[in-house]
C-alpha atoms as a PDB file:
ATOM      1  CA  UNK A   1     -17.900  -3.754  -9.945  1.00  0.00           C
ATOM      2  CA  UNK A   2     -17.905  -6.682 -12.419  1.00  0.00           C
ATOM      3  CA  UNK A   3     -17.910  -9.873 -10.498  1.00  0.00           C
ATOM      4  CA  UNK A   4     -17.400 -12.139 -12.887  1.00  0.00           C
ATOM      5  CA  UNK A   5     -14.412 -10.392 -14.415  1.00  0.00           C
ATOM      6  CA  UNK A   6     -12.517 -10.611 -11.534  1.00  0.00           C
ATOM      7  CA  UNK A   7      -9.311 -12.518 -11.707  1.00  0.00           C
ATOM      8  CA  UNK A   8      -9.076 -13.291  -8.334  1.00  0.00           C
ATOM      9  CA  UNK A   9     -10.877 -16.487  -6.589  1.00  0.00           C
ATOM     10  CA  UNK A  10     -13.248 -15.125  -3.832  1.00  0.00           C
ATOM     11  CA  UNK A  11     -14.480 -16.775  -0.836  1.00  0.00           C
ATOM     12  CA  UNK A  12     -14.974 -16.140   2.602  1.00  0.00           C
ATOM     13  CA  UNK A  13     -11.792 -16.375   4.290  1.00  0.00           C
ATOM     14  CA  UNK A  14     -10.512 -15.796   7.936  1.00  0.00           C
ATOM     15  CA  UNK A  15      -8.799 -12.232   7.834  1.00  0.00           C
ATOM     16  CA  UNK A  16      -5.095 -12.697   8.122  1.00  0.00           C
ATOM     17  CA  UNK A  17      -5.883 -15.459   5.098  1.00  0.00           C
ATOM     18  CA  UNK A  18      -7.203 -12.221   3.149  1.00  0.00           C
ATOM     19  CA  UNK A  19      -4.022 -10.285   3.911  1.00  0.00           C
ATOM     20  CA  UNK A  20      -1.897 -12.808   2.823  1.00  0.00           C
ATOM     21  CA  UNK A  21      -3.717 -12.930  -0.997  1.00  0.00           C
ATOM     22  CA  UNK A  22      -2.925  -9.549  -0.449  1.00  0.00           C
ATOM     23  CA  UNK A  23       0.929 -10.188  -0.626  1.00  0.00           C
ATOM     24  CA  UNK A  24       0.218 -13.119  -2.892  1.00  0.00           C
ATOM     25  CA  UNK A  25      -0.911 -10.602  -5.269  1.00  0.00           C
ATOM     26  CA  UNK A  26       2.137  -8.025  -5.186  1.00  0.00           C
ATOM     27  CA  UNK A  27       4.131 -11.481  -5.749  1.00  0.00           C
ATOM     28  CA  UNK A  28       2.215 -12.311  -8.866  1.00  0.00           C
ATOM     29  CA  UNK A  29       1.821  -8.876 -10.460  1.00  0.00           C
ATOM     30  CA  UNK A  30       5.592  -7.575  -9.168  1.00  0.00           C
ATOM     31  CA  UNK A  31       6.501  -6.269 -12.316  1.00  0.00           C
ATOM     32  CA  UNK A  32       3.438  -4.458 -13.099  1.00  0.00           C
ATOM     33  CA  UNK A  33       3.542  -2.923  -9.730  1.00  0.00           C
ATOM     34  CA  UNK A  34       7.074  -2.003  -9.597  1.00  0.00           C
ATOM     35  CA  UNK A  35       7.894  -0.502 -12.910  1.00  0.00           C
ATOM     36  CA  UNK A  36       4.472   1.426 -12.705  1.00  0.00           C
ATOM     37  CA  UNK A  37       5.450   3.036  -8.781  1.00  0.00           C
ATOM     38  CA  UNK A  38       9.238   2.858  -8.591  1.00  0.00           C
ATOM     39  CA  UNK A  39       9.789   5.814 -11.239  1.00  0.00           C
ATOM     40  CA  UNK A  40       7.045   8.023  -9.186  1.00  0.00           C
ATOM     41  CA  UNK A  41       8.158   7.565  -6.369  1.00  0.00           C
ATOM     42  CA  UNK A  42      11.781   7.496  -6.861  1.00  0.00           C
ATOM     43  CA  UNK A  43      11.276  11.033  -8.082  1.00  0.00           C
ATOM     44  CA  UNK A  44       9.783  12.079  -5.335  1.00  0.00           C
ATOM     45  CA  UNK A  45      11.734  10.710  -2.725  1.00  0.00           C
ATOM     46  CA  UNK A  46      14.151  12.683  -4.489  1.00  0.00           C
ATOM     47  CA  UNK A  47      12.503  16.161  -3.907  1.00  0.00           C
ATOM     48  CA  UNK A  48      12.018  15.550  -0.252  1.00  0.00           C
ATOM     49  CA  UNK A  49      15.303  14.721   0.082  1.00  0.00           C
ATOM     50  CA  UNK A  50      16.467  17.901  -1.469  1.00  0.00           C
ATOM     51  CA  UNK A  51      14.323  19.704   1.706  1.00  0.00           C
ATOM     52  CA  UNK A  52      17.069  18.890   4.300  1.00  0.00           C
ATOM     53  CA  UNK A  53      18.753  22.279   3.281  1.00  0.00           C
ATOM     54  CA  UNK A  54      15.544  23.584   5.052  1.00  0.00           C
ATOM     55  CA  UNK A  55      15.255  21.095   8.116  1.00  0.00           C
ATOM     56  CA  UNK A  56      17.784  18.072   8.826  1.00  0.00           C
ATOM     57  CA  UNK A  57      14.364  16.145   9.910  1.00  0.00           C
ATOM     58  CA  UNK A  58      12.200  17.491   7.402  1.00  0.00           C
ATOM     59  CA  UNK A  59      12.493  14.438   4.405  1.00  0.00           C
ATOM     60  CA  UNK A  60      11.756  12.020   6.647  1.00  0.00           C
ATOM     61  CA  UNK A  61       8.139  13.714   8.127  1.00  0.00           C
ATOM     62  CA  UNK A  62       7.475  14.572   4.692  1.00  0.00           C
ATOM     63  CA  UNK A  63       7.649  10.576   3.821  1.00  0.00           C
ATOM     64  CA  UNK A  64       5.829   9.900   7.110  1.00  0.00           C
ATOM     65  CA  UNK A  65       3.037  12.204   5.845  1.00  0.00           C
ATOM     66  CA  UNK A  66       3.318  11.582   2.015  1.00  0.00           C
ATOM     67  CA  UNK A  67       2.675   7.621   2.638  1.00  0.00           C
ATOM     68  CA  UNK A  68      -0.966   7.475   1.798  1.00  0.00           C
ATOM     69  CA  UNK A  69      -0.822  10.002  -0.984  1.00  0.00           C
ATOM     70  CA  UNK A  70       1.713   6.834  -2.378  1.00  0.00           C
ATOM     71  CA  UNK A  71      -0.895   4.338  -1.863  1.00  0.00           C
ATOM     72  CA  UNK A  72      -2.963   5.787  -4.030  1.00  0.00           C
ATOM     73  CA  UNK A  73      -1.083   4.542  -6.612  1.00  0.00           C
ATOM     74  CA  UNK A  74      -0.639   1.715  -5.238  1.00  0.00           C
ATOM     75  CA  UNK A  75      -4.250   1.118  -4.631  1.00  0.00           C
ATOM     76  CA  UNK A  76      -4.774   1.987  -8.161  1.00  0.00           C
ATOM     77  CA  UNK A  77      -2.165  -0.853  -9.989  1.00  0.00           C
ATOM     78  CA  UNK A  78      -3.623  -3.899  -7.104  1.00  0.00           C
ATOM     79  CA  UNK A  79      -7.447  -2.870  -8.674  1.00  0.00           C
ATOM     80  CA  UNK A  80      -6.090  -3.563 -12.072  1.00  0.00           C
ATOM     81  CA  UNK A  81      -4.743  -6.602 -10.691  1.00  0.00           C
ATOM     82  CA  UNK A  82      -7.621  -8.435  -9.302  1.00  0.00           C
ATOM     83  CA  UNK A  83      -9.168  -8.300 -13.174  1.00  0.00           C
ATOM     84  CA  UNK A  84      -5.899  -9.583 -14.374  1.00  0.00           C
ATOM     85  CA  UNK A  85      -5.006  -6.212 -16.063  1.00  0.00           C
ATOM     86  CA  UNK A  86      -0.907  -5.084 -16.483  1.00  0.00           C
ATOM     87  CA  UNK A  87      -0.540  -1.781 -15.186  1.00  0.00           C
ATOM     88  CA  UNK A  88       1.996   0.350 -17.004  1.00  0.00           C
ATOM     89  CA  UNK A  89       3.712   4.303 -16.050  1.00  0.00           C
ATOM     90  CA  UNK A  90       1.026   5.417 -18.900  1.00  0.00           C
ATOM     91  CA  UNK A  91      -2.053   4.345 -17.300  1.00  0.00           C
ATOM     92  CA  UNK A  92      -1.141   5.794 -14.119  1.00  0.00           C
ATOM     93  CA  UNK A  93      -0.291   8.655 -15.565  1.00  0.00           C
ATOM     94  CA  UNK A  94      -3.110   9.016 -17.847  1.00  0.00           C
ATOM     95  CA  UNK A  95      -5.263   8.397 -14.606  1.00  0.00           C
ATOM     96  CA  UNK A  96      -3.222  11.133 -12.399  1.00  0.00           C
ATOM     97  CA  UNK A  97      -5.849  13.685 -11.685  1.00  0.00           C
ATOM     98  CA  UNK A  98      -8.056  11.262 -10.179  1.00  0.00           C
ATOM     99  CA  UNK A  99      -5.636   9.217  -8.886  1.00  0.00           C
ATOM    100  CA  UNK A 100      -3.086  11.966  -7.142  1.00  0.00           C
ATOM    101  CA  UNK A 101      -5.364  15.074  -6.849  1.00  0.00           C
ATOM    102  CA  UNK A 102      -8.649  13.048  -5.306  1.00  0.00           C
ATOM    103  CA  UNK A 103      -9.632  13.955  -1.581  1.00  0.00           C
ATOM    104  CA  UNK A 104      -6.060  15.167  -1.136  1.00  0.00           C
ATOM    105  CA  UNK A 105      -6.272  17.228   2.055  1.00  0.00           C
ATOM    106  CA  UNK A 106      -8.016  14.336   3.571  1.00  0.00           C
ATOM    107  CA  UNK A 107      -5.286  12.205   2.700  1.00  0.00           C
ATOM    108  CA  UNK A 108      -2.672  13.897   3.473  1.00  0.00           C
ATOM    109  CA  UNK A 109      -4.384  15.224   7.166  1.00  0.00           C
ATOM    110  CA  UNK A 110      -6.308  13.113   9.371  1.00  0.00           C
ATOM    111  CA  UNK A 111      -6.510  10.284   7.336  1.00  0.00           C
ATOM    112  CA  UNK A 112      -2.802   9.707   7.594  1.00  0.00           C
ATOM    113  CA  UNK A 113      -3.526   8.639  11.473  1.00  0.00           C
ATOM    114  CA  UNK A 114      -6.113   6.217  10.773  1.00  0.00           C
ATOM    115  CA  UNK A 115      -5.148   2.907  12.375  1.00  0.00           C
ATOM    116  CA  UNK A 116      -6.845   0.968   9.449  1.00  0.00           C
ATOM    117  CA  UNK A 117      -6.329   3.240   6.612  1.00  0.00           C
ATOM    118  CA  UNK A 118      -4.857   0.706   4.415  1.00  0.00           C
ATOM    119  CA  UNK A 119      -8.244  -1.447   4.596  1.00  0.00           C
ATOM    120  CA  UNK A 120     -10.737   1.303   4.287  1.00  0.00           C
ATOM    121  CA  UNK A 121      -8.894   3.100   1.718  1.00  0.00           C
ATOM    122  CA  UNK A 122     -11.023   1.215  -1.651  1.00  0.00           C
ATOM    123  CA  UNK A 123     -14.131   3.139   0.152  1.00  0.00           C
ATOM    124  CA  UNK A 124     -12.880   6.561  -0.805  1.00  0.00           C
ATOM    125  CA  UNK A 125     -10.888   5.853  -3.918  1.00  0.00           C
ATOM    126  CA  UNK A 126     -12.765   2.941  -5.590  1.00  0.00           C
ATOM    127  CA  UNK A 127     -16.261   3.478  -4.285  1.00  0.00           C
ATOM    128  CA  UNK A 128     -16.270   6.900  -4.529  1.00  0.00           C
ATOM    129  CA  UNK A 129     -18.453   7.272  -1.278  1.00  0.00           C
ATOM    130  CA  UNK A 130     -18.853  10.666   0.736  1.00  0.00           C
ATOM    131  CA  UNK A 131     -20.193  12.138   3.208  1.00  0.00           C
ATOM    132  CA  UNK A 132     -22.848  10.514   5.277  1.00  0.00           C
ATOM    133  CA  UNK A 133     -22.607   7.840   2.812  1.00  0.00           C
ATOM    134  CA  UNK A 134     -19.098   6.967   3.155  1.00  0.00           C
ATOM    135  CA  UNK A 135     -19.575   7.007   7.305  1.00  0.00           C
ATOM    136  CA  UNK A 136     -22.528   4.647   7.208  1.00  0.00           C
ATOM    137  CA  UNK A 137     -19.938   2.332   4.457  1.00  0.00           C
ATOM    138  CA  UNK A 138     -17.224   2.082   6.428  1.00  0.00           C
ATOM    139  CA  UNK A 139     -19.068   1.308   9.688  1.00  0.00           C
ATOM    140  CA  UNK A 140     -20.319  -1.530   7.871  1.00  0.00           C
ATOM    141  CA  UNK A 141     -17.011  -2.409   6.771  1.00  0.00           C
ATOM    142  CA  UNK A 142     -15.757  -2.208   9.966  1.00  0.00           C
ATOM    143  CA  UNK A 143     -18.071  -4.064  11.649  1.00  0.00           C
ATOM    144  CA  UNK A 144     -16.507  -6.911  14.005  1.00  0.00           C
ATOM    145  CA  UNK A 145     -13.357  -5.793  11.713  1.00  0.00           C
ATOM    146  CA  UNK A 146     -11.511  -3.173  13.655  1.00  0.00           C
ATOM    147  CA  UNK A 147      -9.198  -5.056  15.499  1.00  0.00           C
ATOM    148  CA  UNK A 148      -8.246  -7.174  12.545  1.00  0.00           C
ATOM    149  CA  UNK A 149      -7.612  -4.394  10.314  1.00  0.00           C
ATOM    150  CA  UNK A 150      -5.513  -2.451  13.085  1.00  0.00           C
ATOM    151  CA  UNK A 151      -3.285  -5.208  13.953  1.00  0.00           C
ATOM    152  CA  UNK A 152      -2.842  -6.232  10.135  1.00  0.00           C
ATOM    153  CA  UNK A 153      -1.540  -2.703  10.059  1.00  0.00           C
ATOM    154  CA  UNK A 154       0.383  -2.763  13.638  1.00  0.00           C
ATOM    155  CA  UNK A 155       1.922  -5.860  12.090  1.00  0.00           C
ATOM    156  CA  UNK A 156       3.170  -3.988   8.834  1.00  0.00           C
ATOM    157  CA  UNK A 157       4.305  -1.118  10.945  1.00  0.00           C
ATOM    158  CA  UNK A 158       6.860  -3.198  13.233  1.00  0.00           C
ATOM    159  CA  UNK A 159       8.120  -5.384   9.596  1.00  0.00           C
ATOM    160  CA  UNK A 160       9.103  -1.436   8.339  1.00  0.00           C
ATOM    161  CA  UNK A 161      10.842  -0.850  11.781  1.00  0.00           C
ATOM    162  CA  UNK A 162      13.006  -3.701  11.514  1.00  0.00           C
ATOM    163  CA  UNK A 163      14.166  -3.395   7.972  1.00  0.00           C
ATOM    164  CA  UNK A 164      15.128  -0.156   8.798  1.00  0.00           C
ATOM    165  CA  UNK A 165      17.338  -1.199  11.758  1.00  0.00           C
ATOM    166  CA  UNK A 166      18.549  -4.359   9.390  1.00  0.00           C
ATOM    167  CA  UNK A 167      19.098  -1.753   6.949  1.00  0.00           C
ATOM    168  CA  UNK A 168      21.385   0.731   9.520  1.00  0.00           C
ATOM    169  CA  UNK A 169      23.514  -2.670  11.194  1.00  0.00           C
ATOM    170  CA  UNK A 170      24.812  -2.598   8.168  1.00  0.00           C
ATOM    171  CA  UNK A 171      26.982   0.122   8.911  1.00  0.00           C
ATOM    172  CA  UNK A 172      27.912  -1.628  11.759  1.00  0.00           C
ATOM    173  CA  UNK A 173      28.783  -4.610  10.241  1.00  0.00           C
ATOM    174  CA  UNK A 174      31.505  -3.095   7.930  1.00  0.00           C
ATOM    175  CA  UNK A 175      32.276  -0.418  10.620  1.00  0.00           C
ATOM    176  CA  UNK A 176      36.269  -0.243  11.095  1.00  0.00           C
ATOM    177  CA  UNK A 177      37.454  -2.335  14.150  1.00  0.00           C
ATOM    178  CA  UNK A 178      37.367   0.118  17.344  1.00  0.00           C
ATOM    179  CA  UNK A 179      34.862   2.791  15.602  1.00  0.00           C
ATOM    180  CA  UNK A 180      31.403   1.451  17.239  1.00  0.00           C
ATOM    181  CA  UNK A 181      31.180   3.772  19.730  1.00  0.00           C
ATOM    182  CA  UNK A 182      31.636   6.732  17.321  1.00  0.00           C
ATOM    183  CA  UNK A 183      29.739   5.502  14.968  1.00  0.00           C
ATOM    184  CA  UNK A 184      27.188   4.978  17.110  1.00  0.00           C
ATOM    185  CA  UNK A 185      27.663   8.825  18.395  1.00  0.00           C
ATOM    186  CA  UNK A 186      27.576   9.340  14.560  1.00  0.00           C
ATOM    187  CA  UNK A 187      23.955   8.340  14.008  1.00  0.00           C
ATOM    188  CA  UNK A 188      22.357   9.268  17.564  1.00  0.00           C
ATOM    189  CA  UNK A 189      23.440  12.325  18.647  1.00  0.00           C
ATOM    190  CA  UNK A 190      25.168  13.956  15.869  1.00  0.00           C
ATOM    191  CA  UNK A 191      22.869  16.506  13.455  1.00  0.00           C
ATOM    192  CA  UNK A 192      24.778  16.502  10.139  1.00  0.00           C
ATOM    193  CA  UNK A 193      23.325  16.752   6.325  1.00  0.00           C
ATOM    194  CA  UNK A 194      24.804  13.350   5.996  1.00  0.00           C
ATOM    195  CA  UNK A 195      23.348  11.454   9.004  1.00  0.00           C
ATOM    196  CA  UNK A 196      20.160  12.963   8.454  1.00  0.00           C
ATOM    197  CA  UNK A 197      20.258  12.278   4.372  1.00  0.00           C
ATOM    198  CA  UNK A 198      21.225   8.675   5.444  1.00  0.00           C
ATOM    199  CA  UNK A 199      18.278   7.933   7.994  1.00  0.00           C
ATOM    200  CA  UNK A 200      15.615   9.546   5.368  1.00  0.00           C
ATOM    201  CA  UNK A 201      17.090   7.297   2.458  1.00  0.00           C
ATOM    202  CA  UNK A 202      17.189   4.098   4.994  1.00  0.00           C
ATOM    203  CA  UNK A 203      13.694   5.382   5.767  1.00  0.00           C
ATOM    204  CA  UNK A 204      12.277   5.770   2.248  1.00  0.00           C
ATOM    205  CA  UNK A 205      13.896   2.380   1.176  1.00  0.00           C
ATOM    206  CA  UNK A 206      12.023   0.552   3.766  1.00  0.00           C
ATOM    207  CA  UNK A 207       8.437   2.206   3.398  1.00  0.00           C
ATOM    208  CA  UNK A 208       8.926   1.907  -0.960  1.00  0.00           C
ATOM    209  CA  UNK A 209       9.342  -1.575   0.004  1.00  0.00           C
ATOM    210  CA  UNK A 210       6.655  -2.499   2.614  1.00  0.00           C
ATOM    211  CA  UNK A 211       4.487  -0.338   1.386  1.00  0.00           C
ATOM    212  CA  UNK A 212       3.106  -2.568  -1.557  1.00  0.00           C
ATOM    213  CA  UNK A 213       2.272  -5.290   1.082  1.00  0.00           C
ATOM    214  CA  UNK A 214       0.550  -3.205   3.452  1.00  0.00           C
ATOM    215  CA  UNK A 215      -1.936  -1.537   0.741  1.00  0.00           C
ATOM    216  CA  UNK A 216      -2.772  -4.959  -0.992  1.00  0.00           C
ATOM    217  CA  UNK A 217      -2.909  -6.483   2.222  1.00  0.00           C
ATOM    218  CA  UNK A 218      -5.616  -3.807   2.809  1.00  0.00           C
ATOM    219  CA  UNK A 219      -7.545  -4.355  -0.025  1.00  0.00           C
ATOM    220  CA  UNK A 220      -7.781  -8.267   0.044  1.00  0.00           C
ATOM    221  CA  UNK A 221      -9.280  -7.776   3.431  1.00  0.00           C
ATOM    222  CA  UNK A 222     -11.738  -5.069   2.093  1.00  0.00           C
ATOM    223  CA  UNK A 223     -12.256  -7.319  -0.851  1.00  0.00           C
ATOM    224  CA  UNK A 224     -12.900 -10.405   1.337  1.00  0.00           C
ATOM    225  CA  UNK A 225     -15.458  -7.883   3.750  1.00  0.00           C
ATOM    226  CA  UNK A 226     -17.454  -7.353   1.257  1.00  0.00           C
ATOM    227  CA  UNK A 227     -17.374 -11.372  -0.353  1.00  0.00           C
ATOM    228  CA  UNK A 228     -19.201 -11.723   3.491  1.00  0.00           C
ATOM    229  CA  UNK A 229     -21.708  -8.967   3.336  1.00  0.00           C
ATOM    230  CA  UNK A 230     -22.511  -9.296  -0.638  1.00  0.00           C
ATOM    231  CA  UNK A 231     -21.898 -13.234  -1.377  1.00  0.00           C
ATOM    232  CA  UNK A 232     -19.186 -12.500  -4.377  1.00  0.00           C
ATOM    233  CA  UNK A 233     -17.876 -16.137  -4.007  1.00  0.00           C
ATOM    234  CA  UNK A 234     -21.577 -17.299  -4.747  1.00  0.00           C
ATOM    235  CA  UNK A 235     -21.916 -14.641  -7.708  1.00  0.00           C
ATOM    236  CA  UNK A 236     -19.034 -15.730  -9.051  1.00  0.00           C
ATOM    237  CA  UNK A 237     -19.989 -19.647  -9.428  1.00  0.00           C
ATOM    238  CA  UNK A 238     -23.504 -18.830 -10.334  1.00  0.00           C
ATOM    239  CA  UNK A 239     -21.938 -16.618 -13.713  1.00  0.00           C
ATOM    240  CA  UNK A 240     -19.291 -19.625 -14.520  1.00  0.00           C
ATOM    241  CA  UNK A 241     -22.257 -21.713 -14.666  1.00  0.00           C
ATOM    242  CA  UNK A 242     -24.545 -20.517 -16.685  1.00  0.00           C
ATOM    243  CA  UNK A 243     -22.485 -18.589 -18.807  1.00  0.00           C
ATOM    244  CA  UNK A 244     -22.912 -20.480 -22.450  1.00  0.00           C
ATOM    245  CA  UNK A 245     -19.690 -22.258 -23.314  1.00  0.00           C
ATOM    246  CA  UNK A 246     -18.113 -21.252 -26.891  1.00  0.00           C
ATOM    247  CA  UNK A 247     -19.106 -22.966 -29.849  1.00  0.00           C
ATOM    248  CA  UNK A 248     -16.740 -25.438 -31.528  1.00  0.00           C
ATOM    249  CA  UNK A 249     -15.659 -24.623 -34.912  1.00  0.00           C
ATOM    250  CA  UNK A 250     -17.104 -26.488 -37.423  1.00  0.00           C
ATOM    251  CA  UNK A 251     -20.440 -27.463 -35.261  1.00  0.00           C
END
């Protein structure tokens, strides 16, 4: 990785500091990171939706299992990010093979259930690590980490839950006077196409959302992880200064 070509100002910082450059980043780069995901993944929200003729609660473990296949994506706008670089729909797609198709049974199988997938993620994508290799990586990674990375993820987890329950009092809200209990009996105990197609697009609107924090959130903690173990920050100051400044015209 090019140090000094990264955009973003490294030091050692406590961990929930990392995470939030994490969301600081989405922030700054929203438009890269939105028009480059949104079409993807609006298209294929839409094809799991279109599975409820098979199973009313099939979309929404298909987006439950799906979620770090999206990251990917994700994971590959925020690296463009940190060196400053606009991400648009072409250069993800341009990049799809290796950005979609790598380590894809991993991702979609055990990896889903890792409690700090988010922050070890850059080791498999980015680093390309396998193997024994990769093991012995993110043990180091990990190191003193764990908890940190598990609750930054716990934390993300509950922020999805209750923008999906902000999301369905809505409903409630404009409900007819008198119709709470049915609508409540609507959207607990009723299996319909509708009720289900509602709680898998409530569903997919909330993780489309949060799911840009969580990953970057993720990566500024790996990035800051490895500022501690490799001394980026120090890297970084030592290239700014004795890197030649450019000449004046006319000297």
């Amino acid at each position: 990785m090019q140090v000094d070509a990264l955009a973003v100002a490294l030091r050692p910082r406590p961990m929930a500091e990392a995470a939030d450059l994490g969301v600081a980043l989405v922030r700054r780069h929203a438009a890269s990171i939105w028009r480059t995901f949104l079409p993807m993944y609006v298209v294929v929200i839409a094809l799991l939706l279109c599975t409820i003729e098979l199973a009313y609660w099939l979309p929404g473990l298909l987006i439950f299992c799906l979620k770090p296949w999206f990251d990917r994506s994700l994971l590959f706008i925020l690296s463009r990010a940190v060196f400053g670089q606009s991400t648009r729909w072409k250069d993800l797609w341009e990049h799809r093979a290796q950005v979609w198709g790598g380590q894809l049974l991993r991702t979609l199988l055990w990896r889903r259930l890792s409690p700090w997938r988010s922050y070890t993620q850059a080791i498999d994508q980015l680093e390309g690590q396998r193997g024994g290799a990769r093991r012995k990586r993110r043990d180091q990674l990990l190191r003193g980490r764990r908890g940190a990375a598990a609750g930054m993820q716990l934390v993300f987890s509950n922020v999805e839950i209750a923008l999906e329950f902000a999301l369905l009092s809505i409903l409630f809200w404009f409900a007819p006077e008198g119709s709470l209990s049915e609508l409540w009996r609507w959207l607990i105990a009723t299996e319909s196409t509708l009720q289900s197609l509602s709680l898998a697009v409530v569903y997919a609107f909330a993780v489309g959302l949060v799911e840009p924090f969580f990953v970057a959130a993720g990566f500024a903690m790996y990035l800051n992880r490895r500022v501690e173990l490799e001394a980026w920050d120090i890297e970084q100051e030592f290239r700014r200064a004795f890197t030649p400044a450019p000449a004046k015209a006319g000297a």
